[in-house]
Protein backbone atom coordinates (compact mmCIF):
# COMPACT_ATOMS: atom_id res chain seq x y z
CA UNK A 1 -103.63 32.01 84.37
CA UNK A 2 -100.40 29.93 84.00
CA UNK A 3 -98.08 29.86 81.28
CA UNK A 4 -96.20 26.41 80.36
CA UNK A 5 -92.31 27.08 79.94
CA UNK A 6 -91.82 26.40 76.14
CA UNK A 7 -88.23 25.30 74.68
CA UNK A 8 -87.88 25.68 71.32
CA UNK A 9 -85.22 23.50 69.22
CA UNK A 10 -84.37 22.59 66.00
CA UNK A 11 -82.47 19.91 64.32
CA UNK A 12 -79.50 22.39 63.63
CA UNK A 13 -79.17 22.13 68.34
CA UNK A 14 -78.53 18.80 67.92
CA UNK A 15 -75.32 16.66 67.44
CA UNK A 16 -74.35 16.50 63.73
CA UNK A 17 -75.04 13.32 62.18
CA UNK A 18 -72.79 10.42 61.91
CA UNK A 19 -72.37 7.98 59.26
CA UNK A 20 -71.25 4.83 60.23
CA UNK A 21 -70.18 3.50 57.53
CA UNK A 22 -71.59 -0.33 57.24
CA UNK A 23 -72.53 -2.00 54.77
CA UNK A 24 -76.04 -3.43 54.20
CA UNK A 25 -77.42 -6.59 56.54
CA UNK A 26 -80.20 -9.17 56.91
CA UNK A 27 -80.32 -8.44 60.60
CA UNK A 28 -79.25 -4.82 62.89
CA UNK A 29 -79.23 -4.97 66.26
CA UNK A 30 -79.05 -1.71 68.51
CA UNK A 31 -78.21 -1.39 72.05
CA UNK A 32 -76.59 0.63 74.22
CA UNK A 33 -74.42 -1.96 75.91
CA UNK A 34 -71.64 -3.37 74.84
CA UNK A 35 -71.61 -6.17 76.47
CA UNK A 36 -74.78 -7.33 74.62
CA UNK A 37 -73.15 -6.24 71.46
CA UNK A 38 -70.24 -8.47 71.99
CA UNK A 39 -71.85 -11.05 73.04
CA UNK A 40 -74.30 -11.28 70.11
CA UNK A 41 -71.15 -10.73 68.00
CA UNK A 42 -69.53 -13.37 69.54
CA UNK A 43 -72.47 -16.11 69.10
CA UNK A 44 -73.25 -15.28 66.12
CA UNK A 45 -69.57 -15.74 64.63
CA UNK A 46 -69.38 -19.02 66.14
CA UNK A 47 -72.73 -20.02 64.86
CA UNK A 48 -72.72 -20.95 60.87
CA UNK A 49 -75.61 -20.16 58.42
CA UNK A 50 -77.29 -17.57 59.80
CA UNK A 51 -78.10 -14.51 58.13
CA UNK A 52 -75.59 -11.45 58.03
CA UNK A 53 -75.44 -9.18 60.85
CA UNK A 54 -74.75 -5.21 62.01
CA UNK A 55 -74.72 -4.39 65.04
CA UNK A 56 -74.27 -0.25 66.36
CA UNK A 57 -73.90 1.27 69.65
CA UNK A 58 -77.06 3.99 70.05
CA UNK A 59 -75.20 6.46 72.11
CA UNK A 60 -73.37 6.62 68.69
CA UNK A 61 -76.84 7.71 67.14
CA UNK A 62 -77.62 10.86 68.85
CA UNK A 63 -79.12 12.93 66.11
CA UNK A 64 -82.97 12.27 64.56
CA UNK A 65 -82.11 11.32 61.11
């Protein structure tokens, strides 16, 4: 008989939760490049009436929540 290795974890192993801090948009955009980010930053602030936009880095967003 073989026994699978188990790993037990929690939510309390993890890195703490960040908040970071934006307000509401009509459009988020995650990545974790950023050069993408930029450059979607960048069109979009040269582009007029389009709908508001946040944009986050997902290595920022390690924890589950």
């Amino acid at each position: 008989m073989h026994l699978l290795p188990t790993d037990a974890r929690s939510l309390d192993d993890e890195a703490a939760a960040i908040d970071l801090a934006q307000t509401p948009a009509d459009l988020v955009m995650l990545s974790f490049s950023d050069g993408e980010l930029a450059g979607v930053a960048a069109a979009h602030g040269a582009a007029q009436g389009l709908p508001t936009l946040r944009l986050a880095n997902l290595a920022k967003l390690k924890h589950p929540f």
